[in-house]
N, C-alpha and C. Protein backbone atom coordinates (compact mmCIF):
# COMPACT_ATOMS: atom_id res chain seq x y z
N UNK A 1 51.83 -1.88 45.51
CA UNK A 1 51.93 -2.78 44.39
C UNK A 1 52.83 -3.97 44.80
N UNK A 2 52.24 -5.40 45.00
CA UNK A 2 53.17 -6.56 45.03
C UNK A 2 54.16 -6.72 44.64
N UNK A 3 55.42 -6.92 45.04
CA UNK A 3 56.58 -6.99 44.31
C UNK A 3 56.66 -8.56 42.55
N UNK A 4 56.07 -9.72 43.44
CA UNK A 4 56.45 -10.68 42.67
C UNK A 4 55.14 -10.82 41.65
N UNK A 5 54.00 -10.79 41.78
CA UNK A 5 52.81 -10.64 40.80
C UNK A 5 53.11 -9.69 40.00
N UNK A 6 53.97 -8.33 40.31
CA UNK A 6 53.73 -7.65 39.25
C UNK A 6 54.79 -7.97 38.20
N UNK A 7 55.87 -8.53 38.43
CA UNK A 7 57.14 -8.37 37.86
C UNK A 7 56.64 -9.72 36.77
N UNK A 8 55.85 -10.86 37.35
CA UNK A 8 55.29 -12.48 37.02
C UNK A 8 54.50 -11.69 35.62
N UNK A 9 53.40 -10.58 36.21
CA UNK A 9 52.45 -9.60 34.97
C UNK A 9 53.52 -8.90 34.21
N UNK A 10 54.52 -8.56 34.24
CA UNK A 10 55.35 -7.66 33.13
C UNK A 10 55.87 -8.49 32.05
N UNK A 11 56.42 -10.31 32.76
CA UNK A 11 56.89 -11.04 32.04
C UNK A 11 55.72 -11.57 30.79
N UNK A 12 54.69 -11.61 31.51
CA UNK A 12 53.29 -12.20 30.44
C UNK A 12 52.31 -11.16 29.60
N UNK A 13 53.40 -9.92 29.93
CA UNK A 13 52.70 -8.44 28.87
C UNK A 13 53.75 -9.03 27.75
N UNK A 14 55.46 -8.95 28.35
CA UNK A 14 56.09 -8.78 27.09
C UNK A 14 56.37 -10.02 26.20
N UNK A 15 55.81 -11.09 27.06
CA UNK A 15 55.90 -12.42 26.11
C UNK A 15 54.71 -11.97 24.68
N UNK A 16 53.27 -11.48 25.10
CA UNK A 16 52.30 -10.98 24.61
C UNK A 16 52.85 -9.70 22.93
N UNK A 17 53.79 -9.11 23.69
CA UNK A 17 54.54 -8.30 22.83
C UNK A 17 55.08 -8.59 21.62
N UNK A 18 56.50 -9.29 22.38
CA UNK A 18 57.22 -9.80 21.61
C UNK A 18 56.62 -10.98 20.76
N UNK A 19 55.41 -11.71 21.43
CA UNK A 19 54.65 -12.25 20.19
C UNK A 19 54.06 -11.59 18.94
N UNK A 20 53.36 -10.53 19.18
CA UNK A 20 53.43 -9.79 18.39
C UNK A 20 54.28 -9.00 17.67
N UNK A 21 55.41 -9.28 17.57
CA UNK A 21 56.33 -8.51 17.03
C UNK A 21 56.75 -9.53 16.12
N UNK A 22 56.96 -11.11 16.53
CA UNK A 22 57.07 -12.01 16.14
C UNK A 22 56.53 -12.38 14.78
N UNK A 23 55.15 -11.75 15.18
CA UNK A 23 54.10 -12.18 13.75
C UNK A 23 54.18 -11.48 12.72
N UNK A 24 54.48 -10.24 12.81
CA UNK A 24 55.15 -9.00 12.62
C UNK A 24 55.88 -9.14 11.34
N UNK A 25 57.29 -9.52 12.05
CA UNK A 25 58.69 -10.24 11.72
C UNK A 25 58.00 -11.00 10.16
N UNK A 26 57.01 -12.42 11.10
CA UNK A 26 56.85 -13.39 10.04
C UNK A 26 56.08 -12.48 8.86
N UNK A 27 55.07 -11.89 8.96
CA UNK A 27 54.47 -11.32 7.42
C UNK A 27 55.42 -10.44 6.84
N UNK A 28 56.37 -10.21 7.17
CA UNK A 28 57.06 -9.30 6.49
C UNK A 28 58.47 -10.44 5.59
N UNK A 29 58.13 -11.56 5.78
CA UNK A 29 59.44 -12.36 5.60
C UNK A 29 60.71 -12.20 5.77
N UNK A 30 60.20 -11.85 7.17
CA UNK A 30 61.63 -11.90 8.03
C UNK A 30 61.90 -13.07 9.22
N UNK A 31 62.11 -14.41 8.24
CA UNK A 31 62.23 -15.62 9.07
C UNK A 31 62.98 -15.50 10.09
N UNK A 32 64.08 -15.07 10.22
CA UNK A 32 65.19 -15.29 11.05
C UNK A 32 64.68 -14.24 12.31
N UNK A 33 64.30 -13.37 12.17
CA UNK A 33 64.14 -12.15 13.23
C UNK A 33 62.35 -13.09 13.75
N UNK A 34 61.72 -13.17 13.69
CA UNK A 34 60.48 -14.21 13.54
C UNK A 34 60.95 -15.04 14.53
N UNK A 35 61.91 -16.12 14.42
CA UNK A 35 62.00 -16.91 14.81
C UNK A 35 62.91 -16.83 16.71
N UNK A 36 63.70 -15.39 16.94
CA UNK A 36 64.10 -15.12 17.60
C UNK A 36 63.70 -14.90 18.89
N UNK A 37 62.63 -13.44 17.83
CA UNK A 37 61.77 -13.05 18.88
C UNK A 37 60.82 -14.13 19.50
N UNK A 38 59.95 -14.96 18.77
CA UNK A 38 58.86 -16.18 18.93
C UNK A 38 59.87 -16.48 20.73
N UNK A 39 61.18 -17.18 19.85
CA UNK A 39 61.96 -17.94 21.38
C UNK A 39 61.70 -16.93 22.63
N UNK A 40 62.05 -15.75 22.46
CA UNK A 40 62.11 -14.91 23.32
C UNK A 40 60.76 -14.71 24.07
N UNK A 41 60.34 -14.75 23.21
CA UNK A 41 58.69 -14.59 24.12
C UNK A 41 58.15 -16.03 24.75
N UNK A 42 58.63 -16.96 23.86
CA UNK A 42 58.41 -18.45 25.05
C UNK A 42 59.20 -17.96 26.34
N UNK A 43 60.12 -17.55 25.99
CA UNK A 43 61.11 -17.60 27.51
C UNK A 43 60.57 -17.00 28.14
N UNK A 44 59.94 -15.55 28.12
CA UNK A 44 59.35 -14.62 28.53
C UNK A 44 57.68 -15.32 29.44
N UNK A 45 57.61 -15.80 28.51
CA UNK A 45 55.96 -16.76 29.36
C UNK A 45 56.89 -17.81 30.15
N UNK A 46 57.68 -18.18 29.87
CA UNK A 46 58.70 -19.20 31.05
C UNK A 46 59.26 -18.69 32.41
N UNK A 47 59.69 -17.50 31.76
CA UNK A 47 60.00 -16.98 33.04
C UNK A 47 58.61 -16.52 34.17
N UNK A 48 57.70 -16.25 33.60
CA UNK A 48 56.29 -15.80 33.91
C UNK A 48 56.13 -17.01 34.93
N UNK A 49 56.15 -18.04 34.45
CA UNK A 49 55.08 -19.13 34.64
C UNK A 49 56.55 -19.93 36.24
N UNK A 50 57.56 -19.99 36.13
CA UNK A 50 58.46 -19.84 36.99
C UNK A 50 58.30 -19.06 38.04
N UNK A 51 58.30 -17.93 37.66
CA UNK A 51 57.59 -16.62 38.81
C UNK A 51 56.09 -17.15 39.70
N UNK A 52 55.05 -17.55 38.74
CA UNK A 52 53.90 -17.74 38.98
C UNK A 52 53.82 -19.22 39.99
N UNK A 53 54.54 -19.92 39.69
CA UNK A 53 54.47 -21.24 40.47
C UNK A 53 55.33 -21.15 41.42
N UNK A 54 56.43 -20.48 41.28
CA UNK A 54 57.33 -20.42 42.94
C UNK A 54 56.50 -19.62 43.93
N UNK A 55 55.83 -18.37 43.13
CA UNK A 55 54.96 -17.64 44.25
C UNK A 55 53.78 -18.79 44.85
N UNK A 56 53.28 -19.36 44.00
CA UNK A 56 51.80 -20.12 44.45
C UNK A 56 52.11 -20.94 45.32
N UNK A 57 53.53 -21.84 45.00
CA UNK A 57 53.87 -22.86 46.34
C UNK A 57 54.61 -22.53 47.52
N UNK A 58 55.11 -21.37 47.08
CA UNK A 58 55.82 -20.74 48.83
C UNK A 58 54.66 -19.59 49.36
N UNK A 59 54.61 -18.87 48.53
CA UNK A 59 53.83 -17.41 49.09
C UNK A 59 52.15 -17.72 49.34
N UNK A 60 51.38 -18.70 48.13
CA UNK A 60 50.39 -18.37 48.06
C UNK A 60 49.34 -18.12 47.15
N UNK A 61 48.70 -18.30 46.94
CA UNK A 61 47.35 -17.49 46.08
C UNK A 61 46.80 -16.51 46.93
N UNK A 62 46.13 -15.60 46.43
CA UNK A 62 45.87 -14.56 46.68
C UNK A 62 44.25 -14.71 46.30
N UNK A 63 43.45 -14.65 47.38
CA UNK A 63 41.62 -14.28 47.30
C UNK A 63 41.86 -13.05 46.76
N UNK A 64 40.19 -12.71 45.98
CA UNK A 64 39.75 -11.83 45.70
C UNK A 64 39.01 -11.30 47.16
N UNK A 65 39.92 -9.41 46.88
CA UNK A 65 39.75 -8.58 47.86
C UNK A 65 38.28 -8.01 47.98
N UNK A 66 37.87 -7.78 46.76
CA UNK A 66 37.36 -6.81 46.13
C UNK A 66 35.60 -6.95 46.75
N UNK A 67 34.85 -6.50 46.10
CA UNK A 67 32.85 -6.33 47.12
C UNK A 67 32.61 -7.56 46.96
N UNK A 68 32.21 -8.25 48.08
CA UNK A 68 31.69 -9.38 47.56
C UNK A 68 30.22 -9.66 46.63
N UNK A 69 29.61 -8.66 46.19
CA UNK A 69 28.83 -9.08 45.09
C UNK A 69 29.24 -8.95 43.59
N UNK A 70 30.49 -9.14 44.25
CA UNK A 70 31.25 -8.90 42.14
C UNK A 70 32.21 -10.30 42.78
N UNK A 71 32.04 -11.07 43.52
CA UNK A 71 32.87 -12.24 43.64
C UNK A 71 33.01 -13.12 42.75
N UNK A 72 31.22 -13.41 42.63
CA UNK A 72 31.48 -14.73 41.74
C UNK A 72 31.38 -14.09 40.01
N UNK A 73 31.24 -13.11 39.75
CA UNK A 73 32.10 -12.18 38.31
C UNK A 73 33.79 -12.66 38.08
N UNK A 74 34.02 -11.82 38.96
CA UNK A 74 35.45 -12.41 39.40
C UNK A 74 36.01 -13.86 39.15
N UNK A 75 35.22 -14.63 40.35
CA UNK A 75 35.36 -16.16 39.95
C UNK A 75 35.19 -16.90 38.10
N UNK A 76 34.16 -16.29 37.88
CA UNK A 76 33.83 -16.67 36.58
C UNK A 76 35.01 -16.24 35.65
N UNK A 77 35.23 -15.02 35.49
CA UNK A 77 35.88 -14.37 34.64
C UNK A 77 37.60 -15.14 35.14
N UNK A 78 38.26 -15.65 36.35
CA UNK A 78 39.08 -16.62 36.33
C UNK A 78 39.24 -17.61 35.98
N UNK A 79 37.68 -18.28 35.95
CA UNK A 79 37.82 -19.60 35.19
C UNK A 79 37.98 -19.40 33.90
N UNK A 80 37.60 -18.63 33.00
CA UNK A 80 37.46 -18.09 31.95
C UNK A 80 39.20 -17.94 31.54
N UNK A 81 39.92 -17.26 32.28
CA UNK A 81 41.78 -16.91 32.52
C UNK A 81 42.13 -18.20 32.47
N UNK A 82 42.06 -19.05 32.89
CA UNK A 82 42.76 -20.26 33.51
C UNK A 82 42.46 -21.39 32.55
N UNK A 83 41.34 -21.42 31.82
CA UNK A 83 41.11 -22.09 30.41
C UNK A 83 41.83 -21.83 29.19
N UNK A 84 41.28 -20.83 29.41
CA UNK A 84 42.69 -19.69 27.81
C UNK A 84 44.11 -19.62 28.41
N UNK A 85 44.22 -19.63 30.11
CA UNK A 85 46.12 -20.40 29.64
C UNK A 85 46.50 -21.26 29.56
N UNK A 86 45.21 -22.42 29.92
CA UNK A 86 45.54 -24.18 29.62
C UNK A 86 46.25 -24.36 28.19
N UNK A 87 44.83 -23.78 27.79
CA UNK A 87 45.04 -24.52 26.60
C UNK A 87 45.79 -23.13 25.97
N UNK A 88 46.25 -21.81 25.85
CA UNK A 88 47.35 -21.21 25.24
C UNK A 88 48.31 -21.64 25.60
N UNK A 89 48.98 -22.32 26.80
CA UNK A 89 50.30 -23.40 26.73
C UNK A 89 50.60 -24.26 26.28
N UNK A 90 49.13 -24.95 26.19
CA UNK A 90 49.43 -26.40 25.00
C UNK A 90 49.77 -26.55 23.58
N UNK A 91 49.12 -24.73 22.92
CA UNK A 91 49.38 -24.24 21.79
C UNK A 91 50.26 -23.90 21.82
N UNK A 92 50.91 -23.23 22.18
CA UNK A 92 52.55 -23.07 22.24
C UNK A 92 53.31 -23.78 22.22
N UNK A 93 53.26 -24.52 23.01
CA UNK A 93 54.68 -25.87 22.55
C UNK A 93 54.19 -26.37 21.68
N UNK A 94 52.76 -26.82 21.32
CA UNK A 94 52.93 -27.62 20.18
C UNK A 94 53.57 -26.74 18.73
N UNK A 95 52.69 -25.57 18.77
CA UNK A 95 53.52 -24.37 18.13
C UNK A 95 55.13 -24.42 17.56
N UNK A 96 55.66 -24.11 18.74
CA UNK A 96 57.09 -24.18 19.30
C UNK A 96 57.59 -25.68 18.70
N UNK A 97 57.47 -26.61 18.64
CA UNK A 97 57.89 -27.95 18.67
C UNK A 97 57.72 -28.07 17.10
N UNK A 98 56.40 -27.68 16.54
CA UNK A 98 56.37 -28.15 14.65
C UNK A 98 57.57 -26.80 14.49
N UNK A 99 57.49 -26.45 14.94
CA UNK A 99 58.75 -24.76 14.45
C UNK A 99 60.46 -25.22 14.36
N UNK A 100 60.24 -26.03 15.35
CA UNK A 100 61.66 -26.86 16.03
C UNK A 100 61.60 -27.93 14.82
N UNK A 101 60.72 -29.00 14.67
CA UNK A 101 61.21 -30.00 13.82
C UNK A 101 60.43 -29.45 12.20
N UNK A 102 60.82 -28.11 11.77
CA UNK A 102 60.36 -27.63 10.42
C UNK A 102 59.22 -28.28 9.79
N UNK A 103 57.96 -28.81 10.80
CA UNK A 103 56.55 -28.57 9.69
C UNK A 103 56.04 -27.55 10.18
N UNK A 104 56.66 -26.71 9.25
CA UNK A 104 56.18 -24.85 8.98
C UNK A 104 54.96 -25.15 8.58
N UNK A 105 54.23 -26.06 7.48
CA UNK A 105 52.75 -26.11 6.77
C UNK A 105 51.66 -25.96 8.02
N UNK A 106 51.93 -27.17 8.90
CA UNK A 106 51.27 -27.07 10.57
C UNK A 106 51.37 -26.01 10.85
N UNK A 107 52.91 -25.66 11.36
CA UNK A 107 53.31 -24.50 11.91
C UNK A 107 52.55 -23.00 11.61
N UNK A 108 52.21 -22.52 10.38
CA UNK A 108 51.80 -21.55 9.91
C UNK A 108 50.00 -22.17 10.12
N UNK A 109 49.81 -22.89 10.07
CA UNK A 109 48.33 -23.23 10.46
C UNK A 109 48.07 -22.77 11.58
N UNK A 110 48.38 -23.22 12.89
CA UNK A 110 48.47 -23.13 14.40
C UNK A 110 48.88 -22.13 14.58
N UNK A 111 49.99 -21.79 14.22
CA UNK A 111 50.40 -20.30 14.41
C UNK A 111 49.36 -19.30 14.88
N UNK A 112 48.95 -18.76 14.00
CA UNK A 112 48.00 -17.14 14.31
C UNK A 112 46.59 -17.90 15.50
N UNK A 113 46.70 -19.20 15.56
CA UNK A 113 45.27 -19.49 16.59
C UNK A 113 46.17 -19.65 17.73
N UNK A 114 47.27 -19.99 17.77
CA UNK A 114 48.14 -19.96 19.43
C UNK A 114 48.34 -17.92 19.73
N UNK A 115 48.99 -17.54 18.61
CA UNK A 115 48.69 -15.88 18.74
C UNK A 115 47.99 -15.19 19.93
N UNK A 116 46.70 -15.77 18.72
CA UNK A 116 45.25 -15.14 19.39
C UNK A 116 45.06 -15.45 20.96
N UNK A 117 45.08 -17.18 20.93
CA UNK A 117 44.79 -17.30 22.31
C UNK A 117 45.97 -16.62 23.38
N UNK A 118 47.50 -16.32 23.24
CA UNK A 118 47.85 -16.37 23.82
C UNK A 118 47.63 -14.40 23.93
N UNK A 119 47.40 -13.82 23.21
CA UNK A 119 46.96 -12.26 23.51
C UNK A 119 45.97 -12.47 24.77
N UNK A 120 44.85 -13.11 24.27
CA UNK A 120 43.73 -12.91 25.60
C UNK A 120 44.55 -13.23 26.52
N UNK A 121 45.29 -14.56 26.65
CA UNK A 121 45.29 -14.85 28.09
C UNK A 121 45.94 -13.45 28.41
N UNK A 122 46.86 -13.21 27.77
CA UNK A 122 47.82 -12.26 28.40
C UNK A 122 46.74 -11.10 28.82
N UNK A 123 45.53 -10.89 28.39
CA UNK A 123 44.89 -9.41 28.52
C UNK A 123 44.11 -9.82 29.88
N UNK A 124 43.24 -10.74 29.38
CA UNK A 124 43.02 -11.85 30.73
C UNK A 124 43.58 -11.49 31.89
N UNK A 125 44.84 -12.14 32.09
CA UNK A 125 45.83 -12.09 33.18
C UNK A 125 46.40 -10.74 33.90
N UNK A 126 46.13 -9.75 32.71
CA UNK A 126 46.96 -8.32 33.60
C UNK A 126 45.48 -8.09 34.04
N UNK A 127 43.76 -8.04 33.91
CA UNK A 127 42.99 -7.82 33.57
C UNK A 127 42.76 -8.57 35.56
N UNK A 128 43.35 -9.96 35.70
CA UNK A 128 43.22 -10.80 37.02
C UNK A 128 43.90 -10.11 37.85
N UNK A 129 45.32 -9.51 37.52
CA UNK A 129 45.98 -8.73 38.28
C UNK A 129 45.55 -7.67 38.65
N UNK A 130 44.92 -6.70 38.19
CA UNK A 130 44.76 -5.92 38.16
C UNK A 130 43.13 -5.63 39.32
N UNK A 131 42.32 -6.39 39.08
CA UNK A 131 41.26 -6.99 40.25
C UNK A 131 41.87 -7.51 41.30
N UNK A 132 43.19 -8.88 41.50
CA UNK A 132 43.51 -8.60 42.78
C UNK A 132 44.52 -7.60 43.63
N UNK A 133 45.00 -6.98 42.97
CA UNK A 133 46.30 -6.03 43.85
C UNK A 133 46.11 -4.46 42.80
N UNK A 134 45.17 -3.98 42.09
CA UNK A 134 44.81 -2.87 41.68
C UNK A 134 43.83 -1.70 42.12
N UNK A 135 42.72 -2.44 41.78
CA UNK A 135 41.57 -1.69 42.04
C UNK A 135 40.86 -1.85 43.67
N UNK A 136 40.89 -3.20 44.12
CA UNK A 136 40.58 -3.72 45.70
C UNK A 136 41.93 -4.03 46.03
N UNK A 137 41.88 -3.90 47.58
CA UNK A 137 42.94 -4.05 48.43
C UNK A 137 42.43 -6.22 48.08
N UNK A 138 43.97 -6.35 48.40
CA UNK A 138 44.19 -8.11 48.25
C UNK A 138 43.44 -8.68 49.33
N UNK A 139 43.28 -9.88 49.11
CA UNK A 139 42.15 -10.82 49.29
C UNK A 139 43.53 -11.21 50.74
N UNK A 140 42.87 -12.81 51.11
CA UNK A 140 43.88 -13.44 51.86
C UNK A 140 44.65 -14.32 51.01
N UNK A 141 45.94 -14.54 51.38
CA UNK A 141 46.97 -15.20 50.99
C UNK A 141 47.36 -16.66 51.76
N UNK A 142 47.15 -17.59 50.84
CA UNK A 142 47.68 -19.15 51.81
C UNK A 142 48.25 -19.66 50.66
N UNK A 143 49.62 -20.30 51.53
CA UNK A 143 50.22 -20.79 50.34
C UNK A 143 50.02 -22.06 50.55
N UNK A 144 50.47 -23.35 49.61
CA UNK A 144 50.47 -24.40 48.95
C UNK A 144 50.44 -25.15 50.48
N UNK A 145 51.62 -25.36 51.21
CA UNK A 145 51.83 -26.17 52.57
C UNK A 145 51.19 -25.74 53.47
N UNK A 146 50.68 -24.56 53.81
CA UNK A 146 49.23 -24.06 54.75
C UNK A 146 48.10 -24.75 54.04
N UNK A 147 47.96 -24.65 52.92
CA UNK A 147 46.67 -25.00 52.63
C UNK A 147 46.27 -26.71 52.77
N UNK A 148 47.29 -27.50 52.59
CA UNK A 148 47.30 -28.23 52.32
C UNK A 148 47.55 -29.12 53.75
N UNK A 149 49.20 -28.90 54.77
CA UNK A 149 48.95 -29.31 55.99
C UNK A 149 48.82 -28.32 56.94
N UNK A 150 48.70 -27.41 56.90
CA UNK A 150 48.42 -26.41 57.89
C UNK A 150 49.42 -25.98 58.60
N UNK A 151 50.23 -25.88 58.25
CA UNK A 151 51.97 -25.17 58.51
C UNK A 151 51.60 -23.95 57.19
């Protein structure tokens, strides 16, 4: 089991969590506990996404290991990951930001559709992990300055 992918996947289960706990919080009108957890789980996808980009520009991306007639499955089903975390990041701060300057009316609008998207990605993502360093042995690894000048 990879040391830094998996620890990058634990941070983007419990951001996933604690979002849900978040929402939780909010139907129960418990603003203040709501609002804690929410932060906590941004941080939690922050720390994720920190993890995820220091690995990609020093260590690498990681090919799919796995048969190559489930490749382009694979491929697809990444592009598919990588859409739902575009745009579940963009929902989030904007999220995050009407939450910060109190239009709750927005806020509670956007809300449960940033939720949603951000569950898949998260199911998504352990779902990517789990295809490259789970079930098939890992693909090849090149990181950012190999790929790019060949160092």
């Amino acid at each position: 089991m990879p040391f830094l992918p998996t620890i990058s996947t634990l941070f983007i289960i419990l951001s996933a969590v604690l979002m849900a706990i978040g929402w939780n919080f909010i139907i129960k009108g418990k603003a203040k506990a709501h609002k804690i957890t929410m932060i906590s789980s941004a941080i939690s996808a922050l720390l994720f996404l920190i993890i995820y980009m220091s690995r990609t520009i020093f260590i690498g991306n990681t090919s799919f290991g796995g048969p190559e007639d489930l490749k382009i499955y694979y491929t697809i089903f990444l592009i598919f990951h990588i859409i739902l975390a575009t745009s579940g990041a963009v929902f989030v701060v904007a999220t995050l930001i009407l939450a910060f300057k109190r239009k709750i009316r927005i806020h509670r609008k956007i809300g449960p559709v940033t939720a949603v998207i951000w569950f898949f990605t998260a199911i998504t993502g352990v779902m990517v992990y789990l295809f490259l360093y789970i079930f098939w042995d890992a693909g090849e690894t090149t990181n950012l300055f190999r790929a790019i000048w060949g160092f």
